[in-house]
Protein backbone atom coordinates (compact mmCIF):
# COMPACT_ATOMS: atom_id res chain seq x y z
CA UNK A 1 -86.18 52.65 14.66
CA UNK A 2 -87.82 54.49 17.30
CA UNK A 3 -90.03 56.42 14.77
CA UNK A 4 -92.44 53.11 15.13
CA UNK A 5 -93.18 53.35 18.05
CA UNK A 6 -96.63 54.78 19.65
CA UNK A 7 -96.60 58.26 21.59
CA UNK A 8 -97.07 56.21 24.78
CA UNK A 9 -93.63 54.68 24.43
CA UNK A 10 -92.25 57.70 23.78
CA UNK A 11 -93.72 60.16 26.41
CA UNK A 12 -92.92 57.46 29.11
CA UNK A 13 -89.69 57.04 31.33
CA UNK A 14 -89.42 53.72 32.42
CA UNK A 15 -89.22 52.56 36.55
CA UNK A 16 -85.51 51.74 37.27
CA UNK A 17 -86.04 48.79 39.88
CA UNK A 18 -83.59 47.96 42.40
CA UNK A 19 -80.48 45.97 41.55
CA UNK A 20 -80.90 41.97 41.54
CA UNK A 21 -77.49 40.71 41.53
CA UNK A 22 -76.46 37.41 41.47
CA UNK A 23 -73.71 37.13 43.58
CA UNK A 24 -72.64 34.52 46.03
CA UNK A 25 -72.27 36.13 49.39
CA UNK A 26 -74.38 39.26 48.78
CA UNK A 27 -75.82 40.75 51.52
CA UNK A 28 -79.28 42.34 50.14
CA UNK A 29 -80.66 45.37 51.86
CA UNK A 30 -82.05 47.66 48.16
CA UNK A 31 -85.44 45.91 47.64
CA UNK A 32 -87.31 45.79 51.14
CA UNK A 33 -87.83 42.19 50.72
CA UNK A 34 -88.40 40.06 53.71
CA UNK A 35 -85.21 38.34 55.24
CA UNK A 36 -87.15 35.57 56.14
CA UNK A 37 -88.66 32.60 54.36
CA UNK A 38 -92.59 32.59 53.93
CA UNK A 39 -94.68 30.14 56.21
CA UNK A 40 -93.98 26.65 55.63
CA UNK A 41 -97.47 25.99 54.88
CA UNK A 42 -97.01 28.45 51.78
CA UNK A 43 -94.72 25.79 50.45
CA UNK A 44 -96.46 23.03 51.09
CA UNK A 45 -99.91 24.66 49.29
CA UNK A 46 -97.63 25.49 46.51
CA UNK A 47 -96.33 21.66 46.32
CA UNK A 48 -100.19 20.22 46.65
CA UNK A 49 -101.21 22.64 44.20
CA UNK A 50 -98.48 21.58 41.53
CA UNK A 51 -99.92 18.06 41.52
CA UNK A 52 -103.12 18.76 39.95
CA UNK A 53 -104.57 21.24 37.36
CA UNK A 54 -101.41 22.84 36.15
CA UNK A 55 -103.18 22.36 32.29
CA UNK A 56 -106.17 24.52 33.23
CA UNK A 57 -106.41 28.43 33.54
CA UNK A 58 -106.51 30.05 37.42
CA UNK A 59 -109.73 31.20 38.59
CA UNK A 60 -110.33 34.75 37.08
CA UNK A 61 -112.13 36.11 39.75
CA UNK A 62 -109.97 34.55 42.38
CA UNK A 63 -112.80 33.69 44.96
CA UNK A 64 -110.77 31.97 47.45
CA UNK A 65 -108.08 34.37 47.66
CA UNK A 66 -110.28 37.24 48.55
CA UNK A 67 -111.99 35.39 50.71
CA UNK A 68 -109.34 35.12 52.66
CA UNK A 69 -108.11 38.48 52.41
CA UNK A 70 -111.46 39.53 53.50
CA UNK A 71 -111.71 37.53 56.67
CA UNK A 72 -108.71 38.54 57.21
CA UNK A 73 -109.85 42.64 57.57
CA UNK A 74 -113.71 41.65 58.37
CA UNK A 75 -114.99 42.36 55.16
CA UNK A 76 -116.44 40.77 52.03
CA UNK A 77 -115.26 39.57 49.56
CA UNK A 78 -116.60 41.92 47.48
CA UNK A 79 -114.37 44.76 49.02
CA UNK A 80 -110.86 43.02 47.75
CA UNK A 81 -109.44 42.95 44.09
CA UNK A 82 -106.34 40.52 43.31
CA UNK A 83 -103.47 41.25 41.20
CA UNK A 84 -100.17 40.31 40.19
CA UNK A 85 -98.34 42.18 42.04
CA UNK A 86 -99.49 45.68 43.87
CA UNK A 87 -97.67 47.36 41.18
CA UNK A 88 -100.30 45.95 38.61
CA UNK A 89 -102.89 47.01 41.12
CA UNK A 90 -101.61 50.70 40.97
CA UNK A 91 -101.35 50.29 37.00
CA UNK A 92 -105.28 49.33 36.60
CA UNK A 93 -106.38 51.55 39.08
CA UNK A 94 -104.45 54.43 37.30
CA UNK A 95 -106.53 53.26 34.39
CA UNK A 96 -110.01 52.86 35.94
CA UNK A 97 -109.77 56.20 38.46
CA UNK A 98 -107.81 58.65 36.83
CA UNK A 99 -108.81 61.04 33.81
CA UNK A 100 -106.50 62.63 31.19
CA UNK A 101 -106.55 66.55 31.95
CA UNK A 102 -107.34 66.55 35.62
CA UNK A 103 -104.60 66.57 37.54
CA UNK A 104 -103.67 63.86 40.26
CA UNK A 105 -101.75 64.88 43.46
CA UNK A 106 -98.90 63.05 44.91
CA UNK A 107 -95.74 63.78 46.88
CA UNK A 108 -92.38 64.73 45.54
CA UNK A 109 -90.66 62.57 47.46
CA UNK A 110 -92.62 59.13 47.21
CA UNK A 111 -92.68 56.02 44.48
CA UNK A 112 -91.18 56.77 41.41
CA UNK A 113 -93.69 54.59 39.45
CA UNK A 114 -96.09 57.23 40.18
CA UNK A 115 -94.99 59.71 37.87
CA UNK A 116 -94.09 56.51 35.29
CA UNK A 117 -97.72 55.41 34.98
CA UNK A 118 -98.60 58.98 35.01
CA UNK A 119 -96.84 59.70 31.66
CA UNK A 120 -97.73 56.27 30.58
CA UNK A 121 -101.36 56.96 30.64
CA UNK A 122 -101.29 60.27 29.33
CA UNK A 123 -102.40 61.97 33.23
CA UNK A 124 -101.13 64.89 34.73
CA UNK A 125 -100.14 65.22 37.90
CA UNK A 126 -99.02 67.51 40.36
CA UNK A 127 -96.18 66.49 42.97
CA UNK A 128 -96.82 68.27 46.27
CA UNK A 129 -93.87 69.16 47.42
CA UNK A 130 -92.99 67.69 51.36
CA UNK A 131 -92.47 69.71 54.40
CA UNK A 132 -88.48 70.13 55.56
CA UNK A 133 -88.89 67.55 57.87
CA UNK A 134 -90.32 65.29 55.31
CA UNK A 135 -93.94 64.95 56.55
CA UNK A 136 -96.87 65.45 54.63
CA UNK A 137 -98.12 68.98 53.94
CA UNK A 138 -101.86 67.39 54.45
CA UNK A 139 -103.65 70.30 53.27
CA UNK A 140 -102.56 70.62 50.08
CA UNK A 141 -103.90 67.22 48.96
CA UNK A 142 -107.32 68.80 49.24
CA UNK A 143 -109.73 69.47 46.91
CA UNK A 144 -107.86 67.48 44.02
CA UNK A 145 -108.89 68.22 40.80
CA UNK A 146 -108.23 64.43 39.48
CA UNK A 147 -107.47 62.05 42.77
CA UNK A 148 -104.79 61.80 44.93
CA UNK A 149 -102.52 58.76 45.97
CA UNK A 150 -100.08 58.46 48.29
CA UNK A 151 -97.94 56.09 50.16
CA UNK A 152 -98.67 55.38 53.81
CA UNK A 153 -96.43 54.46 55.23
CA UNK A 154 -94.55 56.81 52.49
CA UNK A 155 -91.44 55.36 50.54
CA UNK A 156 -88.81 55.67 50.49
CA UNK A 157 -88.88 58.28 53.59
CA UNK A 158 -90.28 55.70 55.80
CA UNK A 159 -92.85 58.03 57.93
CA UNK A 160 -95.81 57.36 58.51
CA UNK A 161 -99.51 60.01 58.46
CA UNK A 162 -101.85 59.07 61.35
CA UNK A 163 -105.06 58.18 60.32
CA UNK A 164 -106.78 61.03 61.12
CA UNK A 165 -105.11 63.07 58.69
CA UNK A 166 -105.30 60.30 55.96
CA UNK A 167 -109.40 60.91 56.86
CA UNK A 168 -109.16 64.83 55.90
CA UNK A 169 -107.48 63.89 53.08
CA UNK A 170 -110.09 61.23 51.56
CA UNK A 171 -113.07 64.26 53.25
CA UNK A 172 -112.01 67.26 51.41
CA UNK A 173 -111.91 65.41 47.73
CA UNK A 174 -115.29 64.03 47.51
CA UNK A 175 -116.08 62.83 44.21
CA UNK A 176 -112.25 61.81 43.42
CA UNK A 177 -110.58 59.06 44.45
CA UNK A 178 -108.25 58.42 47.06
CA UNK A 179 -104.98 55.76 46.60
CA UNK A 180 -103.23 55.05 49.77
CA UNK A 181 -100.52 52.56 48.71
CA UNK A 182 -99.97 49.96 52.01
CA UNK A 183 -97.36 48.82 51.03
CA UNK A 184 -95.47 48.77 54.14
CA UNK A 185 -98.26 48.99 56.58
CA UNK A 186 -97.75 46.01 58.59
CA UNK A 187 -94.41 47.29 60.15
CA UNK A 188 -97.06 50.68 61.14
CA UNK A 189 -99.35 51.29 63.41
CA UNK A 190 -102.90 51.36 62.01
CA UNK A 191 -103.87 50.59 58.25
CA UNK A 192 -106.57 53.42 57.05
CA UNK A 193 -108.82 49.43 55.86
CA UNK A 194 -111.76 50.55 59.23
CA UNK A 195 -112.33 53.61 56.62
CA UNK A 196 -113.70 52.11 53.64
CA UNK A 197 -116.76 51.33 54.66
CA UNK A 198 -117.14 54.55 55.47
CA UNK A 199 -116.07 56.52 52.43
CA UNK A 200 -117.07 55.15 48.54
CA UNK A 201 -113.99 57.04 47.36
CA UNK A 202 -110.97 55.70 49.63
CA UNK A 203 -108.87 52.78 47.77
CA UNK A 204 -105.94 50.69 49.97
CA UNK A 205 -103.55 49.11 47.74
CA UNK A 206 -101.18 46.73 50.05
CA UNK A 207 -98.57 44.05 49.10
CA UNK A 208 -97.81 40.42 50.30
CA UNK A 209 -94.38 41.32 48.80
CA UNK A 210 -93.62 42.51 52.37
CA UNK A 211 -94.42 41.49 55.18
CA UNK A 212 -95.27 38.33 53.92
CA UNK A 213 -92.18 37.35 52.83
CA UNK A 214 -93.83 36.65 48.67
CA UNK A 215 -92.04 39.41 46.63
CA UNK A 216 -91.52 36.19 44.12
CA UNK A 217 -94.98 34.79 43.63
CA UNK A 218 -96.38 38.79 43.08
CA UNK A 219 -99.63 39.01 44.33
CA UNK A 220 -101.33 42.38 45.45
CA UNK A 221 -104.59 43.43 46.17
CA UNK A 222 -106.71 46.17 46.41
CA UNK A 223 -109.47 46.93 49.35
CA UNK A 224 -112.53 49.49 49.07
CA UNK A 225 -115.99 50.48 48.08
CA UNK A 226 -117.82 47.54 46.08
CA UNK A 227 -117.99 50.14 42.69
CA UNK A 228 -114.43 50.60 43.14
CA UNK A 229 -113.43 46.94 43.18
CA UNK A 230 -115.87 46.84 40.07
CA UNK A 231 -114.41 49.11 38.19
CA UNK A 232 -110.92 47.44 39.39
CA UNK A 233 -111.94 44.16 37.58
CA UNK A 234 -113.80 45.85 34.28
CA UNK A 235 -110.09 46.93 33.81
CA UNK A 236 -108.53 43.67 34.44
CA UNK A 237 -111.26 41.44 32.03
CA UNK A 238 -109.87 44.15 29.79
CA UNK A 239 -106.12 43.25 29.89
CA UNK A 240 -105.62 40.10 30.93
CA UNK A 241 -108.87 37.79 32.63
CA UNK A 242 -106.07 35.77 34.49
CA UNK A 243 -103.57 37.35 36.06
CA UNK A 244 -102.12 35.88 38.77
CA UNK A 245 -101.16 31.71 38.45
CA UNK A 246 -102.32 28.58 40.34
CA UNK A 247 -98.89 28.72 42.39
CA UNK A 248 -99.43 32.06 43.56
CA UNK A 249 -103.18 32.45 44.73
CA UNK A 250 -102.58 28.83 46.58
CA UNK A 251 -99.60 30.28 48.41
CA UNK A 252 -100.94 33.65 48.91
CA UNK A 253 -104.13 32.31 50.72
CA UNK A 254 -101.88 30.05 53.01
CA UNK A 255 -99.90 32.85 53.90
CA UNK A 256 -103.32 34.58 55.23
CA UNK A 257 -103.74 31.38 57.13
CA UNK A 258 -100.82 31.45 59.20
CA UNK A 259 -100.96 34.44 61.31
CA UNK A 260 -98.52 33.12 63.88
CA UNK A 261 -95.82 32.90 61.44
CA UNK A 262 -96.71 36.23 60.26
CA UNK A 263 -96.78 38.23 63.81
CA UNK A 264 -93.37 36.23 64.24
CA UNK A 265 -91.56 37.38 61.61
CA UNK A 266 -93.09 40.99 61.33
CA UNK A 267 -91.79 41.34 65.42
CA UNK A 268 -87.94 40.14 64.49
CA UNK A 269 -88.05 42.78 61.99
CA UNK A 270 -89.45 45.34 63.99
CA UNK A 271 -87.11 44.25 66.81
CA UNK A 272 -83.63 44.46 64.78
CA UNK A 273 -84.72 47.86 62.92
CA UNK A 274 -84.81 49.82 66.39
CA UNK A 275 -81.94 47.78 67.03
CA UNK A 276 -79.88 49.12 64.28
CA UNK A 277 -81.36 52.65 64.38
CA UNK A 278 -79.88 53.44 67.73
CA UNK A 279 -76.32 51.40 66.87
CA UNK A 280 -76.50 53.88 63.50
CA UNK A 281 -77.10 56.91 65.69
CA UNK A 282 -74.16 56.46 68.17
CA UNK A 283 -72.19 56.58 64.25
CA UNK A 284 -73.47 59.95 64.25
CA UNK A 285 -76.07 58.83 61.15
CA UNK A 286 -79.16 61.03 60.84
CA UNK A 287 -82.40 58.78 60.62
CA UNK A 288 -85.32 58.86 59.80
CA UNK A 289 -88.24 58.05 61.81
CA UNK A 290 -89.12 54.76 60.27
CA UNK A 291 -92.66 52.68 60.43
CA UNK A 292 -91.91 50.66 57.67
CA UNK A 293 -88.81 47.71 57.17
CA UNK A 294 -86.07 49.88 55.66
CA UNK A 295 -84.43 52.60 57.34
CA UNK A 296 -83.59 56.10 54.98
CA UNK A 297 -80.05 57.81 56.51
CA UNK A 298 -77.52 59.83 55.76
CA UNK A 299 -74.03 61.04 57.70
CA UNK A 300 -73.02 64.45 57.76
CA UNK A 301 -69.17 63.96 56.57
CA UNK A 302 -69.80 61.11 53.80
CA UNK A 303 -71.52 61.61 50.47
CA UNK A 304 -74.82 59.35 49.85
CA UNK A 305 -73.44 57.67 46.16
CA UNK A 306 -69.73 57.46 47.44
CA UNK A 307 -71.16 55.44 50.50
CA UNK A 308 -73.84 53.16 48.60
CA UNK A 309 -70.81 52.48 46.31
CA UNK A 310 -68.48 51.56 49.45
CA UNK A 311 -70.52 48.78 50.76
CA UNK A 312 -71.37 47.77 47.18
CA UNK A 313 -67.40 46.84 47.09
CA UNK A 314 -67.90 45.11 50.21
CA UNK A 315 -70.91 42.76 48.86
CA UNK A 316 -73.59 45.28 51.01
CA UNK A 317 -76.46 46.06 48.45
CA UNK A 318 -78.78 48.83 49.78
CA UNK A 319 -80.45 51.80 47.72
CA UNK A 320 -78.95 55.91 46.37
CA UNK A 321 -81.54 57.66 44.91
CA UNK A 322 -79.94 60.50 43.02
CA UNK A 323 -82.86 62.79 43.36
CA UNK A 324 -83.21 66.03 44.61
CA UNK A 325 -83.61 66.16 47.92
CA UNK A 326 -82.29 62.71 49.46
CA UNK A 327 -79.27 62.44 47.23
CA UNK A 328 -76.92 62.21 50.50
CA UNK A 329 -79.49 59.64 51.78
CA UNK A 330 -79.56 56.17 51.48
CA UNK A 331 -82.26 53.55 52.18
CA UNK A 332 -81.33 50.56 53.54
CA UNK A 333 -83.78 47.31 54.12
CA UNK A 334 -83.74 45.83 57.50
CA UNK A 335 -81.88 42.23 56.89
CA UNK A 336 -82.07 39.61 59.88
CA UNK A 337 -79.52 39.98 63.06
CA UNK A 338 -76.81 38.61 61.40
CA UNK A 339 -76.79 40.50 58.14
CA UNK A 340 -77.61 44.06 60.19
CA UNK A 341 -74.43 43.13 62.29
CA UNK A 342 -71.86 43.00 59.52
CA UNK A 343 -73.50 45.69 57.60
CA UNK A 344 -72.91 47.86 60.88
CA UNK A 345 -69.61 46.42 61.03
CA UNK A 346 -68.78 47.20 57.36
CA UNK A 347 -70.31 51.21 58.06
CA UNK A 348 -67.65 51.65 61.23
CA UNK A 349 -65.03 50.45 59.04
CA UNK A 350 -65.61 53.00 56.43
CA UNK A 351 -66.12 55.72 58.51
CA UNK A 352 -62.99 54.72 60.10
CA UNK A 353 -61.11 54.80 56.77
CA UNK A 354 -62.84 57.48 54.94
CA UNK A 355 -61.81 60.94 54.24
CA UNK A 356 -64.63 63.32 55.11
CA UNK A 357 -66.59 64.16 51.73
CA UNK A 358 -69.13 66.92 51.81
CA UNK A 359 -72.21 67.10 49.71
């Protein structure tokens, strides 16, 4: 029956998410979620916020949210767009900043829902193809004919661009917009948020999936020039005046109010993923410099699906994308001390027992 559906179902490809298995004693590095629990205080606003006003809709314009998110960065209000989810964010601004017939740059090597909300909405693109080493050719992101977006730290590499080179970027393609997707910024060293006063055409996506430990309440937001944000929420009144639920701004914006438990938990996974990169290096794995909370390696002598499918039989859960390029890679999430410890226990063991498989 596929003859009824519309040419945007057919042209697109649909995102393949992560596996979400449930199965007791699974040890879940695929996703990049947090090993750690949110701040208490995100439970507790949850709890107050169930008693009361469940019946009515959420504020549209969630004012309190924002607020928050803009003291957080120094800014107003005005400067930060909510979502459900950053993914949502990404979806509207494809919609409000992106034209069919001009073409958008981003990397070959970075989120596959680029390309799926791409064909979705009927935009070309062009995917710039990364150097060797897997750093950003930063010139060729210039002078875009449609906009550009990018990850920053990128996914699923795990580098990071310094911020002077994400400033040529949003310099050279005046009039178009620039996405960086922040996704994993708080495990970096500087988010590219200082720049948007400063230039009307820079956009930050970023995530409290993350860092913040939320990836189940899915809220997102988006940070830039006061037209941008506009033209953010003219899409959203458009599709859906109420996206994200009572449960989830009240959380969200006690989240923002607990910085301690924040710096905490962002340090332990900091900590344990330098940890584990120099344990996975003395297994002879090749890794990648990482700025974000997962880890992207490979070994010489065993094939990327054969080992994603080893630890898979050992209840290990991490990430093989069969693309070209990283298809002897894997990408594994940084877990707490105890999970990275049997999942480096499980890797000796196979390399112990395995035959060596080239690629």
């Amino acid at each position: 029956m596929t003859e009824l559906w519309s040419q945007m179902v057919k042209r697109t490809v649909p995102y393949i998410p992560g596996e979400q298995l449930e199965q007791e004693g699974l040890i879940k590095l695929n996703t990049n979620e947090n090993p750690y629990p949110p701040s208490p205080t995100v439970f507790q606003a949850i709890q107050e916020e169930m008693k009361r006003n469940l019946e009515r809709y959420p504020s549209p314009s969630a004012d309190e949210l924002r607020g928050a998110i803009a003291e957080r960065f120094g800014l107003s209000a005005k400067n930060v767009f909510v979502g459900n989810g950053s993914d949502e964010v990404l979806a509207f601004s494809f919609m409000a900043f992106f034209e069919p017939g001009n073409p958008v740059l981003f990397p070959d090597i970075t989120y596959s829902f680029y390309p799926v909300y791409a064909k979705l909405f009927n935009i070309p693109y062009e995917q710039i193809r990364l150097n060797d080493d897997f750093t950003l050719p930063v010139e060729r992101f210039f002078q875009s004919e449609g906009g550009v977006i990018l990850p920053n730290p990128n996914a699923p590499t795990g580098l990071y661009e310094e911020l002077d080179q994400i400033k040529r970027i949003v310099q050279e393609n005046k009039g178009r917009v620039v996405i960086i997707d922040e996704a994993y910024i708080d495990f970096a060293p500087t988010s590219a948020v200082g720049l948007v006063h400063t230039y009307n055409n820079l956009l930050i996506v970023q995530t409290m999936s993350k860092s913040r430990s939320l990836a189940g309440l899915r809220v997102g937001y988006a940070i830039g020039d006061e037209t941008l944000i506009e033209g953010l929420t003219r899409i959203k009144d458009s599709f859906n005046s109420y996206p994200v639920d009572r449960l989830a701004l009240a959380g969200a914006k006690a989240s923002f109010e607990d910085n301690e438990h924040f710096s905490n938990t962002t340090a332990a996974i900091l900590s344990t993923r330098e940890r584990v990169i120099k344990q996975l290096r003395t297994l002879n794995f090749s890794v990648l410099p990482s700025a974000t909370n997962f880890i992207l390696v490979k070994h010489d002598h065993l094939n990327g699906c054969s080992l994603y499918e080893e630890l898979k039989a050992r209840g290990i859960l991490v990430r093989h994308f069969n693309t070209t390029r990283i298809s002897n890679y894997i990408r594994v999430t940084i877990g707490t001390e105890e999970q990275m410890d049997i999942f480096l226990n499980e890797l000796t063991a196979i390399l112990a027992s395995a035959s060596p498989v080239h690629p």
